[in-house]
C-alpha atoms as a PDB file:
ATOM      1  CA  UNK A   1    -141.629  58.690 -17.193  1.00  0.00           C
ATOM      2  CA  UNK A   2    -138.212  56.964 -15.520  1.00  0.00           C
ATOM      3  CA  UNK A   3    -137.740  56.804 -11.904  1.00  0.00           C
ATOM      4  CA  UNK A   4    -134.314  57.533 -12.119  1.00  0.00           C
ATOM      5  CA  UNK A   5    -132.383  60.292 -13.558  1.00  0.00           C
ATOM      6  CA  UNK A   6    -129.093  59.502 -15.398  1.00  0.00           C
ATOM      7  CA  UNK A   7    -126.901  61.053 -12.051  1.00  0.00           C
ATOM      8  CA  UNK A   8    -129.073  58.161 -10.079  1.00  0.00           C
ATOM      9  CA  UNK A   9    -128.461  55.165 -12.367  1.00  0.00           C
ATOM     10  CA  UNK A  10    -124.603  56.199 -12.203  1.00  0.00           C
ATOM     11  CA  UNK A  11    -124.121  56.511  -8.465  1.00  0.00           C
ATOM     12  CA  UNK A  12    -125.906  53.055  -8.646  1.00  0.00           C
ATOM     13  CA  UNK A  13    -123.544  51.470 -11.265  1.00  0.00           C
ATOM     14  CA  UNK A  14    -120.588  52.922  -9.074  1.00  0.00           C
ATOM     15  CA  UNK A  15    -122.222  51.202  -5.985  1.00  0.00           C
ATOM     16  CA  UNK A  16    -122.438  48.024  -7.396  1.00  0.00           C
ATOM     17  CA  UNK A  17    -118.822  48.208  -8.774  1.00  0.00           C
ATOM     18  CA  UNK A  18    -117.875  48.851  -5.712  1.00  0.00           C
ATOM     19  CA  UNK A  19    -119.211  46.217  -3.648  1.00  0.00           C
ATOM     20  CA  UNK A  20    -117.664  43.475  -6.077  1.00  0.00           C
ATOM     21  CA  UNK A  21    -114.185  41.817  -5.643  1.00  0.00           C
ATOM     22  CA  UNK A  22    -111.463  40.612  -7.721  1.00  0.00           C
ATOM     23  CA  UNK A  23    -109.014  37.773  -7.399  1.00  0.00           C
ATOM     24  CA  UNK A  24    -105.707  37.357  -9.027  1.00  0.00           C
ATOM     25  CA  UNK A  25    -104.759  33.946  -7.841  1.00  0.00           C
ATOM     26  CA  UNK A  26    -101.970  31.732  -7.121  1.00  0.00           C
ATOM     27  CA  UNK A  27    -100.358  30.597 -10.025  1.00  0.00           C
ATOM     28  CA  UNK A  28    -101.180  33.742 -12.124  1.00  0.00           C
ATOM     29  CA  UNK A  29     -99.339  36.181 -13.955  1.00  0.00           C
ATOM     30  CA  UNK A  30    -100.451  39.422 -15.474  1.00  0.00           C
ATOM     31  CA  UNK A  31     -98.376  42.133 -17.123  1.00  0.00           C
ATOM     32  CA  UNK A  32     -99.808  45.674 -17.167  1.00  0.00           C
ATOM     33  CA  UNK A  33    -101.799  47.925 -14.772  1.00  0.00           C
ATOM     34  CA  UNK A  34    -104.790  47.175 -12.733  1.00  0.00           C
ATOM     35  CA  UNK A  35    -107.714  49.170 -11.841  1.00  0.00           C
ATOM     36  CA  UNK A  36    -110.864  48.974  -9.675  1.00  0.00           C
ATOM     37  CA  UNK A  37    -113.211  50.533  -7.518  1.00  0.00           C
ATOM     38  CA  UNK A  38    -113.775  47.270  -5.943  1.00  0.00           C
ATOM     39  CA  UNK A  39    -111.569  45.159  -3.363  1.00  0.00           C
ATOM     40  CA  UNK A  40    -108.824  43.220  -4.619  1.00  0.00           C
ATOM     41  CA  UNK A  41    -106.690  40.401  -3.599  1.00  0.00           C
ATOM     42  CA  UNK A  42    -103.647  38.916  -5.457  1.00  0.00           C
ATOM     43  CA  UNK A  43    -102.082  35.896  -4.768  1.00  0.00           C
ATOM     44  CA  UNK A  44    -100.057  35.402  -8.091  1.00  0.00           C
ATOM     45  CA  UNK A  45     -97.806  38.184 -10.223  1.00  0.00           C
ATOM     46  CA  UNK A  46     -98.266  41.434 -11.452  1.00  0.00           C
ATOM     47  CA  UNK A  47     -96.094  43.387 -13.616  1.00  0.00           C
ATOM     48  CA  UNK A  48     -97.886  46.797 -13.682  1.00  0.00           C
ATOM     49  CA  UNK A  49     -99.534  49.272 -11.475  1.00  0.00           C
ATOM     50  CA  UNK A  50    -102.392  48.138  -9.541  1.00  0.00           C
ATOM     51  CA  UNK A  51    -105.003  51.056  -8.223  1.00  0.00           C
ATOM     52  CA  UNK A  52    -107.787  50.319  -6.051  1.00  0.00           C
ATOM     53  CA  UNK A  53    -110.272  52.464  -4.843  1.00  0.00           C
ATOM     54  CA  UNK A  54    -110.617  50.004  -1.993  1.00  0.00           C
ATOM     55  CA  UNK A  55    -108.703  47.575  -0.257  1.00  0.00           C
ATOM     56  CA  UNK A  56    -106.349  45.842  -1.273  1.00  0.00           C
ATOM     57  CA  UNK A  57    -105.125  42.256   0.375  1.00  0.00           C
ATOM     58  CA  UNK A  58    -101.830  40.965  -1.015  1.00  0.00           C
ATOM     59  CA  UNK A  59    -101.262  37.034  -0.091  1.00  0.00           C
ATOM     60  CA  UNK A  60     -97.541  35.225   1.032  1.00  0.00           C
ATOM     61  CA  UNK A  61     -97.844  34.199  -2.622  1.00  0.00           C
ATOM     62  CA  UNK A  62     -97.968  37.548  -4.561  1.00  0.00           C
ATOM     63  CA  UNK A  63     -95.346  39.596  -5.959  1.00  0.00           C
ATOM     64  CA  UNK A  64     -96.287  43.229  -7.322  1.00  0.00           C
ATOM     65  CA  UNK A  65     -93.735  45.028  -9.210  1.00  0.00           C
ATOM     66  CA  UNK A  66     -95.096  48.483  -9.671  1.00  0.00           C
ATOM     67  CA  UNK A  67     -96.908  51.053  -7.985  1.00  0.00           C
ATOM     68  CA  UNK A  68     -99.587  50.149  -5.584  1.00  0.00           C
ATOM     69  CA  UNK A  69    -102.377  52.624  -4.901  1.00  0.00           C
ATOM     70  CA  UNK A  70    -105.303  52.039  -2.427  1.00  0.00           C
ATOM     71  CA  UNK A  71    -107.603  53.399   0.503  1.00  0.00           C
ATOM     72  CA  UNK A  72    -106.644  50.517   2.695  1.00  0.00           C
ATOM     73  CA  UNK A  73    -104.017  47.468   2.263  1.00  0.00           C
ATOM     74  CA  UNK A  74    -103.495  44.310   3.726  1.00  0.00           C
ATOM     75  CA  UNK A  75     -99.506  43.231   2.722  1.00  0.00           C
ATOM     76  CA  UNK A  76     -97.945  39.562   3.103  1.00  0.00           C
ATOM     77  CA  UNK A  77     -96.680  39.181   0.117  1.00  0.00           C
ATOM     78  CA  UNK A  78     -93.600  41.226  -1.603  1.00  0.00           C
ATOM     79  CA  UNK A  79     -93.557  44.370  -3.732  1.00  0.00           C
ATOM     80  CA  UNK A  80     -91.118  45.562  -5.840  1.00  0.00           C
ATOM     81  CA  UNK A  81     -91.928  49.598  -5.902  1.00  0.00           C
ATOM     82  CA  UNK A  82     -94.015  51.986  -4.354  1.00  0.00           C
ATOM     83  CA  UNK A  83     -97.165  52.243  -1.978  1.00  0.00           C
ATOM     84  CA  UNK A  84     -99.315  55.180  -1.817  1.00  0.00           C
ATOM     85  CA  UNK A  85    -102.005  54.110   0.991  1.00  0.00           C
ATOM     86  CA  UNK A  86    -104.746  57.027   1.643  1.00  0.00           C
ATOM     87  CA  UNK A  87    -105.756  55.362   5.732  1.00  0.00           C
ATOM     88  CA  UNK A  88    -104.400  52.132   6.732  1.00  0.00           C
ATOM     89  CA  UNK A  89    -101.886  49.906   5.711  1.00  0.00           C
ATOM     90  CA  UNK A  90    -100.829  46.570   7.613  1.00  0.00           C
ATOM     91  CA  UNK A  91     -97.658  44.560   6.775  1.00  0.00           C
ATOM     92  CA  UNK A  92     -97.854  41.307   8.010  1.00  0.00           C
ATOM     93  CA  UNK A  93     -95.005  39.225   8.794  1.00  0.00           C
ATOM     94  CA  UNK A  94     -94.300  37.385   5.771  1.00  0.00           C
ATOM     95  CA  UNK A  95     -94.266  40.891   3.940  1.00  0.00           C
ATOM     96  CA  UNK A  96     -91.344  42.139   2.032  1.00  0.00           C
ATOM     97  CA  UNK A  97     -91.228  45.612   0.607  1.00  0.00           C
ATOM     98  CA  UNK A  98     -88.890  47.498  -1.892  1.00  0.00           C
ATOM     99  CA  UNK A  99     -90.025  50.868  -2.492  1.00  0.00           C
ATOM    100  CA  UNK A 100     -91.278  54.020  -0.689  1.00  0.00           C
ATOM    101  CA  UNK A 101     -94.547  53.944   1.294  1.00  0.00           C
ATOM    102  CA  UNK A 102     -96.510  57.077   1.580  1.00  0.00           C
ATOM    103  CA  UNK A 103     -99.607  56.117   4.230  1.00  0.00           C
ATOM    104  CA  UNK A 104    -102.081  57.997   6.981  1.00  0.00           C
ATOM    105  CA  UNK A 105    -101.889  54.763   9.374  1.00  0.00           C
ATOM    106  CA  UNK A 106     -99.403  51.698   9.527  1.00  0.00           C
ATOM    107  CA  UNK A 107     -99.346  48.702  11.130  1.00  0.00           C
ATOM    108  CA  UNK A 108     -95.527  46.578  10.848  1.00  0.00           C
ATOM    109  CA  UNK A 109     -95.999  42.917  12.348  1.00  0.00           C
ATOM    110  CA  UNK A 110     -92.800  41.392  13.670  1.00  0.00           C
ATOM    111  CA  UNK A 111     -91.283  40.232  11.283  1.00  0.00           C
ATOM    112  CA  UNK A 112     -92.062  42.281   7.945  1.00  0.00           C
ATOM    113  CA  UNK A 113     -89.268  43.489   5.939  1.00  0.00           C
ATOM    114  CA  UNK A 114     -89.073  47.430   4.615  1.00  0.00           C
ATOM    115  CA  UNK A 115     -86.529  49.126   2.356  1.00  0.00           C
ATOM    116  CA  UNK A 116     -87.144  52.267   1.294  1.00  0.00           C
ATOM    117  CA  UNK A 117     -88.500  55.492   3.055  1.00  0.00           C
ATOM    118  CA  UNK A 118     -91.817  56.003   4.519  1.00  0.00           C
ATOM    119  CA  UNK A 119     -94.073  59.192   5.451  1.00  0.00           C
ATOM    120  CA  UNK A 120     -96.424  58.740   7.426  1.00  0.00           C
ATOM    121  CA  UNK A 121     -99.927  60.989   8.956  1.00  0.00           C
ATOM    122  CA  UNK A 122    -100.313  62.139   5.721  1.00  0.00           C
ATOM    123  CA  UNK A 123    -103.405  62.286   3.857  1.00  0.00           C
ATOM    124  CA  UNK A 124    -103.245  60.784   0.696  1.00  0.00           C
ATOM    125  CA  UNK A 125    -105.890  62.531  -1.557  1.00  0.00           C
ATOM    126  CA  UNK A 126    -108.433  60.258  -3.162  1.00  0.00           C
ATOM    127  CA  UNK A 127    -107.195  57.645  -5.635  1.00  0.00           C
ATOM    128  CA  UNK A 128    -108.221  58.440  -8.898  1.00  0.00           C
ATOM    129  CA  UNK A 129    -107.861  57.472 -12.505  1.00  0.00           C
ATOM    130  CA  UNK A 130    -106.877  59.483 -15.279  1.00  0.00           C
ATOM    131  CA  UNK A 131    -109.241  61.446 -17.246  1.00  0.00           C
ATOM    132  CA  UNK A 132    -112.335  60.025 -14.975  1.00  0.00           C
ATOM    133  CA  UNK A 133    -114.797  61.860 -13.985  1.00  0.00           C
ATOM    134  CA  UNK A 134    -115.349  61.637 -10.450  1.00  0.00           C
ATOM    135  CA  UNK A 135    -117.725  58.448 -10.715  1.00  0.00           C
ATOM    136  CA  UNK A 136    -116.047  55.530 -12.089  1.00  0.00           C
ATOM    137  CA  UNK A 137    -118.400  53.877 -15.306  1.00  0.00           C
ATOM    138  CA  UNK A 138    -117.281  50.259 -15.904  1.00  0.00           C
ATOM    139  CA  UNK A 139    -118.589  50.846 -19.569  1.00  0.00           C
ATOM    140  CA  UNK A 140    -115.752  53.024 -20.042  1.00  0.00           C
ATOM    141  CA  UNK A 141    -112.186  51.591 -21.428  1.00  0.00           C
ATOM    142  CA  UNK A 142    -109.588  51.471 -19.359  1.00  0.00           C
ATOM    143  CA  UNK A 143    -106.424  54.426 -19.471  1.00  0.00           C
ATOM    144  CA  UNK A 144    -103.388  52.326 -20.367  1.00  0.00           C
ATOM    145  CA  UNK A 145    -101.775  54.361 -17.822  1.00  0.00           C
ATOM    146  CA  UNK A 146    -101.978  55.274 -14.388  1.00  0.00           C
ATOM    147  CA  UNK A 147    -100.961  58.003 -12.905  1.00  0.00           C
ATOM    148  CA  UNK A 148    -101.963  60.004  -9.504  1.00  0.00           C
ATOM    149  CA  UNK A 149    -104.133  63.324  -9.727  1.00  0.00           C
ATOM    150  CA  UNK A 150    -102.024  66.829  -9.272  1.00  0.00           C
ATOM    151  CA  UNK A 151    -102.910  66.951  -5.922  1.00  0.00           C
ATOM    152  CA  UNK A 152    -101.350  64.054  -5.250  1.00  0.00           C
ATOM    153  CA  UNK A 153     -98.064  64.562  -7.434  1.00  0.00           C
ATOM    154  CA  UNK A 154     -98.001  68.437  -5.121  1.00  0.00           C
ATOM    155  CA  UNK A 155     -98.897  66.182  -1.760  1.00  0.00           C
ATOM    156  CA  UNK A 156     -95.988  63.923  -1.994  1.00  0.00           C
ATOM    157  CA  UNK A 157     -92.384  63.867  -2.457  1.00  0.00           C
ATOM    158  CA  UNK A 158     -91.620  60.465  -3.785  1.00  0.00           C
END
């Protein structure tokens, strides 16, 4: 007899997934889209979309070009495209965006640098990937692409 049902052993696998980080560091340079349930912080280049169930800390040393999606951000680096934050997102001063922002909460420090539009108070529906079910399993393959639920798409006008 098992102590835990397959539902149990899941919502512990998604637990642990998301309690662990991930680093991109300085010097490093990926090209294609990122994914995790887990925190994140970048302080090289990405070429692709980065998604994050989490938050997300971009260094002075990162550059993003692509779509960043996350429940919470921490910016001092620069993107290159747009930023779908579903509660709080802080640019510090040595940030420098290009692209749209669509957030619940923001925080500009003196000396940040925005170009683009931004809507903010909205709820941003919960980051998801496509053709997940609703708890991640690191066993499965990553989608090459990513792209926001329908609810989202309907929610914003980007």
């Amino acid at each position: 007899m098992t102590m835990f049902s397959n539902n149990q052993k899941e919502k512990v696998k998604t637990e642990e997934a998301s309690n662990s980080s991930s680093i991109i560091g300085k010097g490093t340079s990926v090209q294609g889209d990122l994914n995790t349930v887990g925190n994140m912080r970048i302080e090289g280049d990405v070429k692709g979309n980065v998604t994050c169930k989490s938050k997300i800390a971009l260094g002075q040393s990162s550059y993003v070009e692509g779509t960043v999606l996350a429940q919470n951000a921490e910016i001092a680096g620069e993107i290159q495209g747009s930023i779908e934050i579903s509660e709080l997102l802080i640019l510090r001063p040595t940030a420098v965006i290009h692209g749209d922002i669509v957030t619940n909460k923001l925080i500009v420090e003196s000396g940040a640098t925005f170009n683009g539009s931004c809507r903010m108070g909205v709820s941003v529906n919960d980051i998801n990937f496509d053709d997940e079910p609703d708890e991640f399993q690191p066993e499965d393959e990553p989608e090459e692409d990513i792209k926001s639920s329908s609810k989202e798409k309907e929610s914003r006008s980007i």
